[in-house]
N, C-alpha and C. Protein backbone atom coordinates (compact mmCIF):
# COMPACT_ATOMS: atom_id res chain seq x y z
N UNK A 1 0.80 -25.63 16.57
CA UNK A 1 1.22 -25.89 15.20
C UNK A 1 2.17 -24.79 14.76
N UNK A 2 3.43 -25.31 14.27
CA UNK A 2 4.29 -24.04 14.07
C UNK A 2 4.18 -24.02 12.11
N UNK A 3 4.10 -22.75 11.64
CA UNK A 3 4.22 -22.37 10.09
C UNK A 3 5.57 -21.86 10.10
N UNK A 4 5.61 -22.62 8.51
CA UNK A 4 7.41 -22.48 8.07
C UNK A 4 7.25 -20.93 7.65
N UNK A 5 8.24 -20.12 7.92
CA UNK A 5 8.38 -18.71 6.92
C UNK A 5 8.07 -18.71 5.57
N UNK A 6 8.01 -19.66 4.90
CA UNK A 6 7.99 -20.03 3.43
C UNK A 6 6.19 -20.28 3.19
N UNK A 7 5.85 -20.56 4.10
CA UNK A 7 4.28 -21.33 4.55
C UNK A 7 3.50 -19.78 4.85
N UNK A 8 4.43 -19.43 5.50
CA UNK A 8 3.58 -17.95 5.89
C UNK A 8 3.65 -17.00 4.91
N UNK A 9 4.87 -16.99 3.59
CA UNK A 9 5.08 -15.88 2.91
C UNK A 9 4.28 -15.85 1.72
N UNK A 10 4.02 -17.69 1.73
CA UNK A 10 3.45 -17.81 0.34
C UNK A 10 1.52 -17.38 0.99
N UNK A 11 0.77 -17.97 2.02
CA UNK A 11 -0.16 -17.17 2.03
C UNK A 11 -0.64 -15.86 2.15
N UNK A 12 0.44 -15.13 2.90
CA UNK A 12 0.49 -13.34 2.82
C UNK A 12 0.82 -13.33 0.93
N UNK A 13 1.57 -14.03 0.32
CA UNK A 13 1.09 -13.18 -1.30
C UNK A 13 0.00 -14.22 -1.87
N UNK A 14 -0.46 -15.04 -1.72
CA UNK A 14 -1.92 -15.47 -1.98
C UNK A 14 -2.74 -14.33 -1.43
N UNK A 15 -2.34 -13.91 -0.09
CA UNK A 15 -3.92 -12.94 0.19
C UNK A 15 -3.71 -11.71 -0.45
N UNK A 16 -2.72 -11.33 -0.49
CA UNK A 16 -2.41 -9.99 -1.63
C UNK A 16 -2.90 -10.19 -2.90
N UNK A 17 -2.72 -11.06 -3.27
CA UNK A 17 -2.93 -11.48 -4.97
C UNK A 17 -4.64 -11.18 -4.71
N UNK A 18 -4.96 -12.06 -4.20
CA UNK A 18 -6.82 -11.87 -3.92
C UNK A 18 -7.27 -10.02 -3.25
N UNK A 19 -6.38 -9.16 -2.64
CA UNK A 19 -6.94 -7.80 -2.84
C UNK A 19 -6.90 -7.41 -3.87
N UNK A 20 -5.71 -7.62 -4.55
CA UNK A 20 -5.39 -6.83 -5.68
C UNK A 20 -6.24 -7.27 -6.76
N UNK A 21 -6.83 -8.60 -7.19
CA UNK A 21 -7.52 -8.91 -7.78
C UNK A 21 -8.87 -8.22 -7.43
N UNK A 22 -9.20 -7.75 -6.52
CA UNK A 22 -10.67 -7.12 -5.95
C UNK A 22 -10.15 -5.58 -6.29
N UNK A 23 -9.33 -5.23 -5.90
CA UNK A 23 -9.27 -3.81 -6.22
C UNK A 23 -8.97 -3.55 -8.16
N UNK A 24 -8.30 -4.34 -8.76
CA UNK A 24 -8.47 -4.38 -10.16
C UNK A 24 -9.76 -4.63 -11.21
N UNK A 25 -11.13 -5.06 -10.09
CA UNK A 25 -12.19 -4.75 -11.01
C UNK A 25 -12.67 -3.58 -11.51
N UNK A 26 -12.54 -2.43 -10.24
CA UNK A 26 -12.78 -1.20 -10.53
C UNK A 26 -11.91 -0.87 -11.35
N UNK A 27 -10.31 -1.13 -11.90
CA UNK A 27 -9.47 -0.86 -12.75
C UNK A 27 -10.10 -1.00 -14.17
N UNK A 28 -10.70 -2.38 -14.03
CA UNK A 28 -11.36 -2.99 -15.04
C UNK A 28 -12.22 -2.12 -15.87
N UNK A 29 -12.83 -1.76 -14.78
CA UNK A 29 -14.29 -1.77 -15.11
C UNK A 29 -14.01 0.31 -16.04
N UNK A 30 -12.74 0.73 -15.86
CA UNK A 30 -12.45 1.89 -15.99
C UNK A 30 -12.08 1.99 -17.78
N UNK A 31 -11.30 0.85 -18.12
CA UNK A 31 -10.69 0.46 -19.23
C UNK A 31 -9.35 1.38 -19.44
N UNK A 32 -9.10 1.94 -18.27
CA UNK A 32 -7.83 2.74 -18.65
C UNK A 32 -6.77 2.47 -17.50
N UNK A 33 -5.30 2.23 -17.68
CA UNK A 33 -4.76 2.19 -17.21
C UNK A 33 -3.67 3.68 -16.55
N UNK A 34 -4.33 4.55 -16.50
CA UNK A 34 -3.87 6.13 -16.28
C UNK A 34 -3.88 6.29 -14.96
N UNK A 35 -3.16 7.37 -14.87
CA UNK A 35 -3.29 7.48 -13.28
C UNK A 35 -4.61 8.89 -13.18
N UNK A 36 -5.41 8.28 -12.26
CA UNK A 36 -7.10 8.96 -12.37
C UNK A 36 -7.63 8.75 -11.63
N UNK A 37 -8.77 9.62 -10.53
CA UNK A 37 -9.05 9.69 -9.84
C UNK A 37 -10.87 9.01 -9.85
N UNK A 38 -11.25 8.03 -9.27
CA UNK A 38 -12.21 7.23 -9.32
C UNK A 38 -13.27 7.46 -7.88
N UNK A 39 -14.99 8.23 -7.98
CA UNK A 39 -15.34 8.18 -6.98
C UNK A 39 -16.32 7.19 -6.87
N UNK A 40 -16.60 5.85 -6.26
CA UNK A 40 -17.49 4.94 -5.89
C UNK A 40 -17.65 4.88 -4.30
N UNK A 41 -19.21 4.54 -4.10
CA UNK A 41 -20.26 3.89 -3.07
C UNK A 41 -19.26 2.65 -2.48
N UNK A 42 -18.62 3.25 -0.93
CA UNK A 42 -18.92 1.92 -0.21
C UNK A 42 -19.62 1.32 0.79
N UNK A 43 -19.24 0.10 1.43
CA UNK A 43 -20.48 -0.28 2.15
C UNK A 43 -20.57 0.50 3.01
N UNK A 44 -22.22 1.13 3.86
CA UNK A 44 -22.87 1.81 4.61
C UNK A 44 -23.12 3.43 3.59
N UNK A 45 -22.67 3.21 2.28
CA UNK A 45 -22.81 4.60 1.93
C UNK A 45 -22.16 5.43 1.74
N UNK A 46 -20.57 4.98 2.35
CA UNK A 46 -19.49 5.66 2.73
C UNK A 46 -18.70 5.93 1.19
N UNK A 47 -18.20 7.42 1.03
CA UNK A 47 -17.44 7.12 -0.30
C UNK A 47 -16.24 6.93 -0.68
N UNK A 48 -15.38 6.30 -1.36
CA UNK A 48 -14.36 6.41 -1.76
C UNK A 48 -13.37 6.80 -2.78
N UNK A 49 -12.48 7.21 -2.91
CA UNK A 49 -11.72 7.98 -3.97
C UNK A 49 -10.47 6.73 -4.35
N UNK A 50 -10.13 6.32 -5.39
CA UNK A 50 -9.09 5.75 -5.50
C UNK A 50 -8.54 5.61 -6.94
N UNK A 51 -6.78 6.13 -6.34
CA UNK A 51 -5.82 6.64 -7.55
C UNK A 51 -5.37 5.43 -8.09
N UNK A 52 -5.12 5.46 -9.26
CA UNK A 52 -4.34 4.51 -10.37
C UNK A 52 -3.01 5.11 -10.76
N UNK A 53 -1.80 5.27 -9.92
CA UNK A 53 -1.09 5.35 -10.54
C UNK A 53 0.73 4.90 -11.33
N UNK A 54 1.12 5.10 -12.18
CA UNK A 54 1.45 4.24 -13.43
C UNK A 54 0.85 3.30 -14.10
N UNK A 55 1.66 3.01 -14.45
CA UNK A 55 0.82 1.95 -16.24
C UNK A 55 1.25 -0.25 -16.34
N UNK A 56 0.68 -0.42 -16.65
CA UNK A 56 0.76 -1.85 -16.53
C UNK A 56 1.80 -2.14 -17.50
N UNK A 57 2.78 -2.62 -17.25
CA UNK A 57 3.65 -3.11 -18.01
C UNK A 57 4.97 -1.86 -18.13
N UNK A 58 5.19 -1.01 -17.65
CA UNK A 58 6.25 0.15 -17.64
C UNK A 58 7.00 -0.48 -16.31
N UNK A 59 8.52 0.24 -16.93
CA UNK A 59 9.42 -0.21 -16.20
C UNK A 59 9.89 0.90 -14.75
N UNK A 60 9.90 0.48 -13.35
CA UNK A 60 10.11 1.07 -12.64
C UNK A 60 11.69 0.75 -12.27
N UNK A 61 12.65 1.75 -12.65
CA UNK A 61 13.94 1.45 -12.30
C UNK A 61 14.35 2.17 -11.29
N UNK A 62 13.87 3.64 -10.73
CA UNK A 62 14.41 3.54 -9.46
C UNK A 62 13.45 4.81 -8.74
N UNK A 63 12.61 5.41 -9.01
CA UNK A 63 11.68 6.22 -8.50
C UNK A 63 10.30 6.90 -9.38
N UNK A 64 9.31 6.65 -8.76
CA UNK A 64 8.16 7.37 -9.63
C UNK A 64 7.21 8.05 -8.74
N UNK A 65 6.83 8.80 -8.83
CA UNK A 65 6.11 9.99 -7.69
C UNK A 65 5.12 10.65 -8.36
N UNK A 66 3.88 10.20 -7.80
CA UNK A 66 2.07 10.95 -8.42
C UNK A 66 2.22 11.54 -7.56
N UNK A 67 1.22 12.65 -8.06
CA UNK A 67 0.29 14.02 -7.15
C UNK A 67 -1.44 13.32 -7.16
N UNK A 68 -1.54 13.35 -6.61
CA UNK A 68 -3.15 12.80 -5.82
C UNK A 68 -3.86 14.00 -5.14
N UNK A 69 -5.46 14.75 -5.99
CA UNK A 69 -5.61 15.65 -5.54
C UNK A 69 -6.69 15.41 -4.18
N UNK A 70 -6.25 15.46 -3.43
CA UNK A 70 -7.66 14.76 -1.73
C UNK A 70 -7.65 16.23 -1.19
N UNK A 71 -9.13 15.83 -0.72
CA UNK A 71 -9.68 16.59 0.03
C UNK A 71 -9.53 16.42 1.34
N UNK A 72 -9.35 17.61 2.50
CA UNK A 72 -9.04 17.55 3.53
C UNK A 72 -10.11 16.59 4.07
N UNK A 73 -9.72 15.77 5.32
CA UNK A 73 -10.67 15.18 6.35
C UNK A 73 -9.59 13.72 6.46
N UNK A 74 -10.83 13.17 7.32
CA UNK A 74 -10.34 11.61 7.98
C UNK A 74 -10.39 10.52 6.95
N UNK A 75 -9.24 9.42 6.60
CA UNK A 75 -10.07 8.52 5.92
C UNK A 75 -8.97 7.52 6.31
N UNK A 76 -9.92 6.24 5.73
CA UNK A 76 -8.81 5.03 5.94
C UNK A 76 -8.15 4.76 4.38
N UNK A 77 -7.18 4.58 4.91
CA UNK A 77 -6.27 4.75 3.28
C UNK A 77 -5.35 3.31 3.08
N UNK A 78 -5.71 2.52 1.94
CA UNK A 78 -5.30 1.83 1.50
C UNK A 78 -3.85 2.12 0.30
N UNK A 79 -2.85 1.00 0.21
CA UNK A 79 -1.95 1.52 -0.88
C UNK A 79 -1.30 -0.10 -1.36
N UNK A 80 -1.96 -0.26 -2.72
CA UNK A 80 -1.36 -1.80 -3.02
C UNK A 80 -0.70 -1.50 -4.30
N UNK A 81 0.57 -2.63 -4.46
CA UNK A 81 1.35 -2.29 -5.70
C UNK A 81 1.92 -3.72 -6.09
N UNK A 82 1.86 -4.37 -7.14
CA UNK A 82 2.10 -5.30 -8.03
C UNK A 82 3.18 -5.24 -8.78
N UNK A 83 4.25 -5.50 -8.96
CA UNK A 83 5.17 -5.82 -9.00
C UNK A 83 6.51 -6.91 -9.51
N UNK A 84 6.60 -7.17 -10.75
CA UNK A 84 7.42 -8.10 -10.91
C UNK A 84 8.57 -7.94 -11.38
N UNK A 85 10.05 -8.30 -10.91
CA UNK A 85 11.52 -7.98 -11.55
C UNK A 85 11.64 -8.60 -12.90
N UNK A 86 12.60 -7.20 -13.53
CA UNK A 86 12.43 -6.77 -14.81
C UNK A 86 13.47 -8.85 -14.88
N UNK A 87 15.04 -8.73 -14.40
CA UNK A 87 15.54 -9.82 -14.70
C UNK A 87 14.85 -11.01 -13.37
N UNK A 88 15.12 -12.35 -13.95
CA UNK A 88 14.92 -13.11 -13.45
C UNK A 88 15.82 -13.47 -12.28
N UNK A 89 17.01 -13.36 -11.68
CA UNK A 89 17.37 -13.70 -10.55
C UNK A 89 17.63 -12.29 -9.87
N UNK A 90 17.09 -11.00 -10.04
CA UNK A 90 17.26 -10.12 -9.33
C UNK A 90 17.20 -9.91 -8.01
N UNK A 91 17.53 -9.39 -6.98
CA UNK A 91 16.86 -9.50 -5.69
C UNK A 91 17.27 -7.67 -5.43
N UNK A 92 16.32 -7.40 -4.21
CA UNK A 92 16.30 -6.06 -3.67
C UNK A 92 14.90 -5.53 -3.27
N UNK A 93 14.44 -4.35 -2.79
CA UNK A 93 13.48 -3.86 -2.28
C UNK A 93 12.87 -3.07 -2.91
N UNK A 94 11.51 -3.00 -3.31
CA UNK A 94 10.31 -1.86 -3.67
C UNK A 94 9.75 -1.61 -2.57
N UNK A 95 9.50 0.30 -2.35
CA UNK A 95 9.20 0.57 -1.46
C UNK A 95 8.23 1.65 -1.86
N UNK A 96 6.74 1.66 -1.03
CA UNK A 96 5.02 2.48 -1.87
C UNK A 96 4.99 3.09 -0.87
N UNK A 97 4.67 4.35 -0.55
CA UNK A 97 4.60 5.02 0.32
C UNK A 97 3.60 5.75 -0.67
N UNK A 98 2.50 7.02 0.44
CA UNK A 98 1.70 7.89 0.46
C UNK A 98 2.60 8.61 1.75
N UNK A 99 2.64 10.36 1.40
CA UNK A 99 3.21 11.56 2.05
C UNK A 99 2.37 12.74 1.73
N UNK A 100 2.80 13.46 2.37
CA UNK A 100 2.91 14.87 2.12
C UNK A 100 3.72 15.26 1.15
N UNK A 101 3.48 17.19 0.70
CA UNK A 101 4.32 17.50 -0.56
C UNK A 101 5.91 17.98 -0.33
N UNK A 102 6.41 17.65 1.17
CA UNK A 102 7.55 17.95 1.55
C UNK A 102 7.94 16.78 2.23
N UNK A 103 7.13 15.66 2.17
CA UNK A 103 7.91 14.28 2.73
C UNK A 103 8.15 14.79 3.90
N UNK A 104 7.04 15.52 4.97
CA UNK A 104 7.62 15.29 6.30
C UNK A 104 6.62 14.13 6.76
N UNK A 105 5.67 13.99 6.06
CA UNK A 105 4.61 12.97 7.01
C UNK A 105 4.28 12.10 6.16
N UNK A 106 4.31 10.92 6.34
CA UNK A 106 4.34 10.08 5.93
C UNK A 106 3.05 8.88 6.35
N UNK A 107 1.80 8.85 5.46
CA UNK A 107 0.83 8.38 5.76
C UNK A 107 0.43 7.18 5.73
N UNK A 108 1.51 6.19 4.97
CA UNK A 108 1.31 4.72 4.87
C UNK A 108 2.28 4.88 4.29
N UNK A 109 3.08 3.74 4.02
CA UNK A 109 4.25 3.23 3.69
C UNK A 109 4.95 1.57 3.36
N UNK A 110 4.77 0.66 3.00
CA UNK A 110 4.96 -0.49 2.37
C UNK A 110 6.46 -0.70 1.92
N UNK A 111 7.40 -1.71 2.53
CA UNK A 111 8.48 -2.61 1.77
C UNK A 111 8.41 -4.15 1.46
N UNK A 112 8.52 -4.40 0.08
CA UNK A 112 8.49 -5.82 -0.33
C UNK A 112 9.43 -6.15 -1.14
N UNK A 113 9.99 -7.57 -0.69
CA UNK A 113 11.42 -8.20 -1.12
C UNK A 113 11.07 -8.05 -3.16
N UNK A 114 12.43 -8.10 -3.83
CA UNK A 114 12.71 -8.57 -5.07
C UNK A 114 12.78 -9.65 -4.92
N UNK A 115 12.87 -10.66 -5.28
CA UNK A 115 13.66 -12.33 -4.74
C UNK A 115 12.91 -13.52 -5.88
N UNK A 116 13.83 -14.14 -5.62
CA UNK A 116 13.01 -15.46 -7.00
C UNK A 116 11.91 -16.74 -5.57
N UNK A 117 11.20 -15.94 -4.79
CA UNK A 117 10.67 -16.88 -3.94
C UNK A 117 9.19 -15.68 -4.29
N UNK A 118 8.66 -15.07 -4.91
CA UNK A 118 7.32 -14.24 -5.20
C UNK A 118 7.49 -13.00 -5.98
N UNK A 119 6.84 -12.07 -6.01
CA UNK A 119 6.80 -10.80 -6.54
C UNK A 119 6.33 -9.93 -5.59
N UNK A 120 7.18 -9.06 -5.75
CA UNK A 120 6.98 -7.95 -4.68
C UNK A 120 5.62 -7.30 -4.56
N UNK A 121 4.73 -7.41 -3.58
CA UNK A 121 3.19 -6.98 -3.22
C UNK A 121 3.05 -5.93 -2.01
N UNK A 122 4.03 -4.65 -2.67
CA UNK A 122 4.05 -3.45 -0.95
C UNK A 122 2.67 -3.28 -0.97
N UNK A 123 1.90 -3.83 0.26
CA UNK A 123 0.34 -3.37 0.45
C UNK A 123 0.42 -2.55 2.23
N UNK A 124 -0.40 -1.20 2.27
CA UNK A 124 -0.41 -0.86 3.29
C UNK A 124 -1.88 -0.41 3.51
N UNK A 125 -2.13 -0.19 5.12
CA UNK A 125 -3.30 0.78 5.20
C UNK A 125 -3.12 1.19 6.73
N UNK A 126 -3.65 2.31 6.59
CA UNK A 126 -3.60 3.62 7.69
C UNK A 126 -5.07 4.15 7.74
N UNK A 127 -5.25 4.85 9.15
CA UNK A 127 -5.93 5.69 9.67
C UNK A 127 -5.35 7.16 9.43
N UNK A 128 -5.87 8.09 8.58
CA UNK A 128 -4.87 9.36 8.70
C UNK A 128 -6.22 10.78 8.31
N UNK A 129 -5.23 11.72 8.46
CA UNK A 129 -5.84 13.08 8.63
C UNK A 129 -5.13 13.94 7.69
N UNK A 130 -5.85 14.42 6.59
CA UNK A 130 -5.32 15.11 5.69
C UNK A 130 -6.06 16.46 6.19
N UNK A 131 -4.77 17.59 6.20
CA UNK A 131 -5.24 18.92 6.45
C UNK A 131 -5.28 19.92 5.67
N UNK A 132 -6.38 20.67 5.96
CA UNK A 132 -6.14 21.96 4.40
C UNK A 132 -5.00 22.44 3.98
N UNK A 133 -4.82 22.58 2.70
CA UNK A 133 -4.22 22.93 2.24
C UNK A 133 -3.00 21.98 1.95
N UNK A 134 -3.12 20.58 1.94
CA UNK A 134 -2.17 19.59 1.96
C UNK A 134 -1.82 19.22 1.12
N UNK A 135 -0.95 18.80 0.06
CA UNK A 135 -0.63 18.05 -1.25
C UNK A 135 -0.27 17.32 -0.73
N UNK A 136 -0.81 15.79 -1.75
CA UNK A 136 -0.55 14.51 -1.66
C UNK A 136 0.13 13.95 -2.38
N UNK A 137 1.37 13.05 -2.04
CA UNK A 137 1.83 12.60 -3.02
C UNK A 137 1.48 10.62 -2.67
N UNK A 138 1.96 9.85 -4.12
CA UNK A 138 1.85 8.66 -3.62
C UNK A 138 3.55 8.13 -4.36
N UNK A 139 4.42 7.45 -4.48
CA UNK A 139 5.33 6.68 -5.24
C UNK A 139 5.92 5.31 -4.99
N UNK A 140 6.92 5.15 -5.60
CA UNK A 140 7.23 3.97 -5.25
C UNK A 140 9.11 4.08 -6.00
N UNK A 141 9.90 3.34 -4.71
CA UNK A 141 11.35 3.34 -5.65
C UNK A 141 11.41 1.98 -5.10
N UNK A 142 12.68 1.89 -6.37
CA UNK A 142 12.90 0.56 -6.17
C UNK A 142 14.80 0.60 -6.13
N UNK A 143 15.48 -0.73 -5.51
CA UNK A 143 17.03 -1.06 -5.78
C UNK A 143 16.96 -1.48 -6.77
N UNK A 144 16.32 -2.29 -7.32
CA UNK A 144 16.76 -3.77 -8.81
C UNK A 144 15.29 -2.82 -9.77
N UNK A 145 15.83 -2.75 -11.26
CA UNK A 145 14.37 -2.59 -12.02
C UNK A 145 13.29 -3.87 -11.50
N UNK A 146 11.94 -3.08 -11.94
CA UNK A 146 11.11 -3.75 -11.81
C UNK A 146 10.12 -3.26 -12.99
N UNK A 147 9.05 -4.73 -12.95
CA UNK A 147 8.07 -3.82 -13.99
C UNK A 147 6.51 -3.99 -13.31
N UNK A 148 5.76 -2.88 -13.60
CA UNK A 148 4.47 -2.89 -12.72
C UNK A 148 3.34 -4.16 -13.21
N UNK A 149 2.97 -4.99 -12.35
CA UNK A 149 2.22 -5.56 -12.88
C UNK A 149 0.64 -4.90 -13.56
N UNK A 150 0.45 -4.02 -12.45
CA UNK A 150 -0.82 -2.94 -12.34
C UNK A 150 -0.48 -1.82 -12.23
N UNK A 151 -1.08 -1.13 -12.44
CA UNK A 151 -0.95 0.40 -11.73
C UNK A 151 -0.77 0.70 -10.62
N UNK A 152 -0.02 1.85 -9.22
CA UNK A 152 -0.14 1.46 -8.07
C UNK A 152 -1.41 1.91 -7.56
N UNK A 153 -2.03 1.34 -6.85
CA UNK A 153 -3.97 1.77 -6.53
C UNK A 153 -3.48 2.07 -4.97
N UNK A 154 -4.09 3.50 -4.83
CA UNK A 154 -4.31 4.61 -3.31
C UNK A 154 -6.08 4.63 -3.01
N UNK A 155 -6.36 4.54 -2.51
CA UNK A 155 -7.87 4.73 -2.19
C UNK A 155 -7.73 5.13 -0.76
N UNK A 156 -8.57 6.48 -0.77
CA UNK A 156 -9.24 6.98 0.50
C UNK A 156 -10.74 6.65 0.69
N UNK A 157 -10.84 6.08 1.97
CA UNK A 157 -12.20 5.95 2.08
C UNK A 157 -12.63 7.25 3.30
N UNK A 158 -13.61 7.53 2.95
CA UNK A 158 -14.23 8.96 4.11
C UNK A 158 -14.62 8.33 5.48
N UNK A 159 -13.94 8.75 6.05
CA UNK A 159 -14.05 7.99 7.89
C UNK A 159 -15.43 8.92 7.96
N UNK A 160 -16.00 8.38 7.76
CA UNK A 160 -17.80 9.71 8.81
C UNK A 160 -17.67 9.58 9.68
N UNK A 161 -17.60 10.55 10.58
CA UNK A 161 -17.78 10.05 12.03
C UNK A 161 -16.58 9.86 12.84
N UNK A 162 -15.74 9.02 12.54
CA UNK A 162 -14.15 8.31 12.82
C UNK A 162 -13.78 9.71 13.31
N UNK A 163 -12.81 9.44 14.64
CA UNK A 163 -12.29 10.24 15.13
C UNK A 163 -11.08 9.29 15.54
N UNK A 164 -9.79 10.39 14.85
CA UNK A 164 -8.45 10.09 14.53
C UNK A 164 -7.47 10.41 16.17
N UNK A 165 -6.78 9.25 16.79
CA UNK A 165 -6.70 9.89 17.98
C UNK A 165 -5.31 9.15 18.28
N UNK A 166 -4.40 10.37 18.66
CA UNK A 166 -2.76 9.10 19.24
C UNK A 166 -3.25 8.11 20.14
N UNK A 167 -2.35 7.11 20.34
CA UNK A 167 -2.11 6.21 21.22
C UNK A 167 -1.03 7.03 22.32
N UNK A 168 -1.00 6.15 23.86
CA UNK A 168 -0.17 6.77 24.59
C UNK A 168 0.77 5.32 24.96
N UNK A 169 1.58 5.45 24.59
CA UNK A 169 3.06 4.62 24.66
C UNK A 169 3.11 4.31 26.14
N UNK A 170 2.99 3.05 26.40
CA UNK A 170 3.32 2.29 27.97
C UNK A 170 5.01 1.23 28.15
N UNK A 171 4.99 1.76 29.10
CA UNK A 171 6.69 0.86 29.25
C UNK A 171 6.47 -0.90 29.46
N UNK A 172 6.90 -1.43 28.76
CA UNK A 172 6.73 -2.99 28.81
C UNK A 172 8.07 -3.70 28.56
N UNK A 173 8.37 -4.41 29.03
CA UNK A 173 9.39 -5.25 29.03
C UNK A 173 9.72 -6.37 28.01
N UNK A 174 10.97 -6.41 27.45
CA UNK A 174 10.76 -7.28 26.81
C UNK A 174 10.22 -9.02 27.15
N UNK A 175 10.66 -9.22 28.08
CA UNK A 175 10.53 -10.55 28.65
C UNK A 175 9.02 -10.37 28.81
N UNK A 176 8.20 -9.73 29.42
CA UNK A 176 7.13 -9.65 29.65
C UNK A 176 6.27 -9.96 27.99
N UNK A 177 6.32 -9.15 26.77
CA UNK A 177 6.12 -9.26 25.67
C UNK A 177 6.13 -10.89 25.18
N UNK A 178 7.52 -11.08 25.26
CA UNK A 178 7.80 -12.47 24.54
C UNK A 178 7.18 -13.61 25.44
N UNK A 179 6.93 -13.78 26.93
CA UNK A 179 5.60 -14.19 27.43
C UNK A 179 4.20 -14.07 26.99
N UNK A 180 3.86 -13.11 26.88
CA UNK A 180 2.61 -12.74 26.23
C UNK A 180 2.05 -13.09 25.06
N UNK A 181 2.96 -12.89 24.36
CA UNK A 181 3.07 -13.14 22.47
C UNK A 181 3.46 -14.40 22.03
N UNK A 182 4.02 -15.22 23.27
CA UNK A 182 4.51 -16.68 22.42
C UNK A 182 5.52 -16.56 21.57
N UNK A 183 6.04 -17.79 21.61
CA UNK A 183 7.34 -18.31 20.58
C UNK A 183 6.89 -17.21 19.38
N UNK A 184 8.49 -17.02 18.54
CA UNK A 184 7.62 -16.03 17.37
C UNK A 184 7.64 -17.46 16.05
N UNK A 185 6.78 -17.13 15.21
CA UNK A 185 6.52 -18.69 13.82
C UNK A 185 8.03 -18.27 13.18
């Protein structure tokens, strides 16, 4: 069964719409739209930290950059951002990234279209290792204004245990790949 690009784009922002709707209860449940640091129980016990930042309804025209204060260690890190263009036939790119305080490392990172076919939903998540003494930043720029639907939400969850480890890069062919992987949809 082959899916149209249009078929595939509209359920990738249906399933976005449904995180972001799960991650906006805790927004909810806060009554503030600030950028603020939130600690809740997740499943197995495990805890999590997660940032709110900007404001619902403010206009993002071409860069905005939080400080996020984390504590060193392992965690899995989520980064979702909501998004709708300020004009109606705008098109261009919003782009959510989580870094370091010198932008050499770059811990998750998200690009999602402007376009009159959805609203831009940069959602990412990573395995990463924050080290002492690290400042965190989280932001988001954009080409075309935009305005936030939500706040952008960062959450670290505490890896217990999780041990953070490279991969080792193997030589593969393309032909070999595009065998393997099938026609692309």
């Amino acid at each position: 069964m082959r899916i149209s690009l249009t078929t595939s784009a509209t359920v990738a922002a249906g399933i976005a719409v449904l995180a972001l709707a799960a991650t906006s209860v805790g927004y909810a449940s806060t009554g503030s739209d600030r950028a603020a640091g939130h600690r809740k129980p997740a499943a197995g016990g495990a805890k999590f930290q997660t940032f709110l930042a900007g404001h619902s309804g403010d206009t993002l025209d071409e860069t905005a950059v939080f400080r996020m204060r984390v504590r060193p260690g392992v965690y899995d890190l989520r980064l979702q951002g909501a998004f709708t263009p300020v004009q109606e036939q705008e098109t261009g790119l919003v782009e959510c990234f989580v870094a370091d305080g010198q932008l050499r490392k770059v811990y998750a990172g998200a690009t999602s279209a402007i376009g009159d076919d959805g609203i831009p939903l940069p959602s990412a998540a990573n395995a990463v290792r924050i080290p002492k003494g690290t400042a965190v930043f989280a932001g988001c720029f954009a080409t075309a204004p935009v305005t936030y639907l939500q706040p952008l939400s960062v959450s670290f969850a505490k890896a217990g245990g999780q041990v953070v480890k490279r991969a080792t890069e193997v030589q593969m062919t393309t032909m070999r790949l595009k065998h393997a992987l099938g026609p692309r949809v």
